[in-house]
Protein backbone atom coordinates (compact mmCIF):
# COMPACT_ATOMS: atom_id res chain seq x y z
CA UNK A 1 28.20 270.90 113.28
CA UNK A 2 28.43 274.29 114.74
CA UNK A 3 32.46 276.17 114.32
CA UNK A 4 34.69 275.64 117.15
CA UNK A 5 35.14 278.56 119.51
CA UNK A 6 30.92 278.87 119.73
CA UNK A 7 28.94 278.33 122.70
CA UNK A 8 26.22 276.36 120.47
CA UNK A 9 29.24 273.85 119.56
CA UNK A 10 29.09 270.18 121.32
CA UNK A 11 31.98 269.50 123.70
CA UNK A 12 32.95 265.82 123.68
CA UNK A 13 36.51 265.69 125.43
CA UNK A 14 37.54 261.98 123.80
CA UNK A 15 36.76 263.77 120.58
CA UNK A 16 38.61 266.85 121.15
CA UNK A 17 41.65 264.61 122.01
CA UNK A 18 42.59 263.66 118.55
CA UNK A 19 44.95 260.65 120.30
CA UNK A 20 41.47 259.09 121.92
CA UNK A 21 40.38 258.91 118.08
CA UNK A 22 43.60 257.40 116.31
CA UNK A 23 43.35 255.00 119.50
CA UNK A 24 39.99 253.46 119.48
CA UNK A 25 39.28 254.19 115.66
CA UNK A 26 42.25 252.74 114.49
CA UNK A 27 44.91 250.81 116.76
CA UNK A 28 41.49 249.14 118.58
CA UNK A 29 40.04 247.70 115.91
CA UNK A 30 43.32 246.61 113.98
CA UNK A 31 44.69 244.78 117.59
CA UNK A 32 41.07 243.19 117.09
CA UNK A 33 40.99 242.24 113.53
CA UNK A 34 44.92 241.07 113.90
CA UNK A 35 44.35 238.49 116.52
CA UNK A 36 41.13 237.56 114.50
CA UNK A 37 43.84 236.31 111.76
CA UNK A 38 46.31 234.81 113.89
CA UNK A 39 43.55 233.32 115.30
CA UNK A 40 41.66 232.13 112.66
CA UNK A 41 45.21 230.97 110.74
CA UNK A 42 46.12 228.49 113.80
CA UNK A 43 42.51 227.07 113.68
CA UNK A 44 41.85 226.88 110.25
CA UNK A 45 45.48 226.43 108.58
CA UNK A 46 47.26 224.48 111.54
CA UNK A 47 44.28 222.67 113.71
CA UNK A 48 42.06 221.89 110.57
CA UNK A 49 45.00 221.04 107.87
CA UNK A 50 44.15 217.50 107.72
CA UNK A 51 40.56 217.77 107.34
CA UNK A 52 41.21 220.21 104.79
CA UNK A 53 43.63 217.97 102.79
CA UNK A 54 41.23 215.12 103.10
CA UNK A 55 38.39 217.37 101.74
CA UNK A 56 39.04 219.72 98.91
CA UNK A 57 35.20 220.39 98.93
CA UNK A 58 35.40 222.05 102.84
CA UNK A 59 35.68 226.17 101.68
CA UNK A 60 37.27 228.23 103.75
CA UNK A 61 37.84 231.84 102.63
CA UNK A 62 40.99 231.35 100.97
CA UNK A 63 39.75 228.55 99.44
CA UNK A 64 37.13 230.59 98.00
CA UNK A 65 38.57 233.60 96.89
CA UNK A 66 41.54 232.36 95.31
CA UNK A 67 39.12 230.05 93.21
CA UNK A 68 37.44 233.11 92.40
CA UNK A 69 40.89 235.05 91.78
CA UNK A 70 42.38 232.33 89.48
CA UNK A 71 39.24 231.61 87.36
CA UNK A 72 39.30 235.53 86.68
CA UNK A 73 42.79 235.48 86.46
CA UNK A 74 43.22 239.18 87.60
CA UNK A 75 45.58 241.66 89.74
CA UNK A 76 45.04 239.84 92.90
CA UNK A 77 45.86 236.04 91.60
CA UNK A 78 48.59 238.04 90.09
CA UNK A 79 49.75 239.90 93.25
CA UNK A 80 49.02 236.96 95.57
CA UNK A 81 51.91 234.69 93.20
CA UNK A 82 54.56 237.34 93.67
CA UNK A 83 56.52 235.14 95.70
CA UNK A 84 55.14 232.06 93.97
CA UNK A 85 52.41 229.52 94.18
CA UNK A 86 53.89 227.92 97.60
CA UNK A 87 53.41 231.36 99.46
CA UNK A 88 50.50 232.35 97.96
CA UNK A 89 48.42 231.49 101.49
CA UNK A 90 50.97 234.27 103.24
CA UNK A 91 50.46 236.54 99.99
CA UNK A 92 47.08 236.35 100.95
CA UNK A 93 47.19 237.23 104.32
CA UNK A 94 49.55 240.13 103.84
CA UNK A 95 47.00 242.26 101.10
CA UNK A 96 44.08 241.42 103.35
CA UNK A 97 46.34 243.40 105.95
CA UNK A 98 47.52 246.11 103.38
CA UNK A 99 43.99 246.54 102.85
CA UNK A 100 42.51 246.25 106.33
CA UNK A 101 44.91 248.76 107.33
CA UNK A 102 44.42 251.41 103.95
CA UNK A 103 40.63 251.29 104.85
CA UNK A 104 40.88 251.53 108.99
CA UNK A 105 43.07 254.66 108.25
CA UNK A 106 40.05 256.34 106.89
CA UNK A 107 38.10 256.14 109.82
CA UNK A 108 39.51 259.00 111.78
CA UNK A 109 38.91 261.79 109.10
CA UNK A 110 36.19 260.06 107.76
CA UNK A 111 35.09 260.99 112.00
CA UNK A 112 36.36 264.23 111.69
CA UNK A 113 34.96 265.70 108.33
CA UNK A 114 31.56 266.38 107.82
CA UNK A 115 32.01 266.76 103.95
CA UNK A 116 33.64 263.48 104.03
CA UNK A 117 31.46 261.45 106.04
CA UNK A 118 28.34 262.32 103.64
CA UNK A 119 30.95 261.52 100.77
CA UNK A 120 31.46 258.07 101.97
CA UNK A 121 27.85 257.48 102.69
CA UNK A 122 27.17 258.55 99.22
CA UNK A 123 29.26 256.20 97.68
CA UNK A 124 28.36 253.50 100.32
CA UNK A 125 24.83 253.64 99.54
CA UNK A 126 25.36 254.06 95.79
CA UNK A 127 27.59 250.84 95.67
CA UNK A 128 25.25 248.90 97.48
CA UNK A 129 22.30 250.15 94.67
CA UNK A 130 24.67 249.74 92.08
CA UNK A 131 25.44 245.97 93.22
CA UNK A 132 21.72 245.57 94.08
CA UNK A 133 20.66 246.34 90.70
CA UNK A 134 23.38 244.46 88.81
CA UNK A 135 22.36 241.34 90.73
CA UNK A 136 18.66 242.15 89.81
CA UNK A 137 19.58 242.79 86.06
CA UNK A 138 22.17 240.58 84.97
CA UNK A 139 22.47 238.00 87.46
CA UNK A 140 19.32 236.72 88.40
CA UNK A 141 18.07 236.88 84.49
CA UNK A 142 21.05 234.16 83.53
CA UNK A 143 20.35 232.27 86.80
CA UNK A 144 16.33 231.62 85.52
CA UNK A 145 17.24 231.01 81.98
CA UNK A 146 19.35 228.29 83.13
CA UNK A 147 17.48 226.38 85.41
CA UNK A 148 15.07 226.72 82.47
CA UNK A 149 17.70 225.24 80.36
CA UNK A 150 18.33 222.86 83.36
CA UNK A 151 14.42 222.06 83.67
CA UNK A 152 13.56 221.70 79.67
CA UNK A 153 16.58 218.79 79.39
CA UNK A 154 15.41 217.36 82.30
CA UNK A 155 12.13 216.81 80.40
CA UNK A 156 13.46 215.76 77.36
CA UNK A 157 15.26 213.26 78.66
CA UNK A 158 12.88 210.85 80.80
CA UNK A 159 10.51 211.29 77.06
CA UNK A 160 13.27 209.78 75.13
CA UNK A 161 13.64 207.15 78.00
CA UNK A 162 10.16 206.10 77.99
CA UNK A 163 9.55 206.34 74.33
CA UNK A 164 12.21 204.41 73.37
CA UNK A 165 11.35 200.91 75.50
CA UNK A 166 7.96 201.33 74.29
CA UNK A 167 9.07 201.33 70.88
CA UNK A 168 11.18 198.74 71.31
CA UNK A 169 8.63 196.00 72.72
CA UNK A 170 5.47 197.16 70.32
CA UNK A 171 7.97 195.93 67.88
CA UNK A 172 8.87 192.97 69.66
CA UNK A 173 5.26 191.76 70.58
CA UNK A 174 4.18 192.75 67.07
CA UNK A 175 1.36 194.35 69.15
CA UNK A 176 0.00 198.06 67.90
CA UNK A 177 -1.85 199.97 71.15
């Protein structure tokens, strides 16, 4: 990271062009990631639409998040109904894009800047501890106490199923063990 102009100062010609960058930082990877969605719409939306209607178990990630969306009932169940429940597939697709496109403009000065390519590993790596640790805390600890739950009732129940016919024919024989 030496200044420009000095003789201790990397040359790298596709990085001096700032059009190179923009081109296979940006318009690369979003050709990429659109024919990923066309491609993954026609399979999944138009190839597999009967198997999906026959199977409401079958997740795809639609299926998921908007599950996820609607049971939390916040800004993106919201946003993805703007043009009502019958488009909210396309609503879908069209904030994935917003947001594909909002974060792949970052790469370019996130290439350029020093400052802000520490910044972003930063918060990168303090999101990741930060998720990390909330799955450690609060997650797992609710996940044990209920297969506890899940386990104890389990218990419970095959004792009251065998106590019960062995009450019931002690009293019908008349016979004590």
């Amino acid at each position: 990271m030496h200044p420009e102009g000095t003789p201790k100062r990397a040359s790298w010609p596709y990085v001096e062009n700032r059009s190179y960058l923009w081109e296979w930082l940006f318009f690369v990877p979003l050709a990429a990631y659109f024919l990923w969605q066309v491609l993954y719409y026609l399979i999944v939306e138009v190839l597999r639409r009967q198997r999906l209607l026959r199977d409401p178990e079958v997740m795809t990630s639609y299926r998921e998040l908007s599950k996820k969306a609607k049971k939390a009932n916040n800004i993106w169940w919201r946003l993805s109904g703007l043009l009502g429940d019958q488009n909210r597939l396309l609503m879908f697709i069209l904030l994935q894009a917003i947001f594909t496109v909002a974060t792949t403009a970052l790469t370019v000065p996130i290439f350029l800047s020093y400052k802000l390519h520490l910044l972003y590993q930063i918060l990168k790596v303090s999101a990741s501890v930060w998720n990390g640790g909330n799955f450690l805390l609060e997650v797992m600890p609710r996940q044990v106490i209920l297969k506890e739950k899940k386990k104890s009732v389990m218990q419970t129940v095959p004792q009251q199923q065998h106590e019960t016919p062995l009450k019931d024919s002690s009293m019908e024989t008349g016979n004590a063990y």
